[in-house]
Protein backbone atom coordinates (compact mmCIF):
# COMPACT_ATOMS: atom_id res chain seq x y z
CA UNK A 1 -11.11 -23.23 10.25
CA UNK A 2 -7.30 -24.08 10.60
CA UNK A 3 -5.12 -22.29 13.46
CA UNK A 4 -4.11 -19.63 10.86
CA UNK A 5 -1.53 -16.82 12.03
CA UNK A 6 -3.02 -14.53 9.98
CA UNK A 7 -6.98 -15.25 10.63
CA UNK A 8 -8.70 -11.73 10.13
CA UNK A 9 -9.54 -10.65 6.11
CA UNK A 10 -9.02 -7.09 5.28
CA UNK A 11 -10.46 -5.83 1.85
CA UNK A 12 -11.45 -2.56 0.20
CA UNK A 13 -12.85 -1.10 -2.88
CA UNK A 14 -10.87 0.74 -5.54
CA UNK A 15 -11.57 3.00 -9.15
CA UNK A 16 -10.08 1.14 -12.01
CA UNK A 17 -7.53 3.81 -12.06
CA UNK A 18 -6.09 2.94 -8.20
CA UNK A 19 -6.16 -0.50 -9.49
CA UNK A 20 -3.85 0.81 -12.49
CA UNK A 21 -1.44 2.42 -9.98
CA UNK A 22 -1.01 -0.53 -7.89
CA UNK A 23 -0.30 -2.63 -10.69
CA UNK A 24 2.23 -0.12 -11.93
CA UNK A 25 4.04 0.35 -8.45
CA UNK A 26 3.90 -3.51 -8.05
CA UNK A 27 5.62 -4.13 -11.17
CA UNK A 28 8.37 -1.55 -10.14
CA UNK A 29 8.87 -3.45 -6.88
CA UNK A 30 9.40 -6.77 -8.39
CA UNK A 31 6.21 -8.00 -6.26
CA UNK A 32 3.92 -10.28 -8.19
CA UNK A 33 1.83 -11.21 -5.47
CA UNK A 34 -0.99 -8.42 -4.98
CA UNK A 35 -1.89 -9.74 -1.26
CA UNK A 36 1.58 -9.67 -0.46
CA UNK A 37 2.39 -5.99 -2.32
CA UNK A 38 -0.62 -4.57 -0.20
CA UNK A 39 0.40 -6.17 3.10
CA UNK A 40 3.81 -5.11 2.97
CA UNK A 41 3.02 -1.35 2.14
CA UNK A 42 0.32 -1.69 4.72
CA UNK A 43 3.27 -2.73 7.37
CA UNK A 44 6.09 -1.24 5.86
CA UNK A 45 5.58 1.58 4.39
CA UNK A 46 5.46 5.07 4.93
CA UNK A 47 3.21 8.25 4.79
CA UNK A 48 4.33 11.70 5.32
CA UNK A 49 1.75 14.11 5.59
CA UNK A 50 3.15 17.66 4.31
CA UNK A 51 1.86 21.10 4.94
CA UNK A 52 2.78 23.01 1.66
CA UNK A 53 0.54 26.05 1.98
CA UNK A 54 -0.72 26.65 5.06
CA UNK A 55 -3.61 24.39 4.23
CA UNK A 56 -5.36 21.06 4.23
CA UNK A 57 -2.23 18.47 4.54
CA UNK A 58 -1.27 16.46 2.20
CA UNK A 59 -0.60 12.72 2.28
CA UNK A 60 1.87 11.00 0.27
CA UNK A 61 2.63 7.29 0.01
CA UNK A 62 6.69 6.61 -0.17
CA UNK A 63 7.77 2.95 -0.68
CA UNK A 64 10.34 2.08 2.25
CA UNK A 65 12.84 -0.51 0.57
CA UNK A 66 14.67 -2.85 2.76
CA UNK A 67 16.62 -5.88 1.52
């Protein structure tokens, strides 16, 4: 195998409807490329975890644009 900087594969499973959603939010980012969509939200984006009633936390996905 070549000298690769990026030499370790990372993949995971998804419903048809996650697969829908990623498409979507993709399309909204201008990103065609899914590997390169995934690895930038993977890197660059963000999760805030809130705590809206006292109970199990939430996790939400925000996209972090930079240009």
């Amino acid at each position: 195998m070549q000298n690769l900087k990026r030499n370790i594969n990372v993949g995971f499973r998804v419903t048809e409807e996650e697969q829908a959603m990623i498409h979507r939010r993709m399309e909204q980012t201008g990103i065609r490329s899914l590997r390169a969509y995934l690895l930038k939200m993977a890197v660059n984006g963000l999760v805030v975890n809130l705590d809206l009633n006292k109970g199990a936390p939430k996790s939400t996905a925000l996209h972090h644009h930079q240009e």
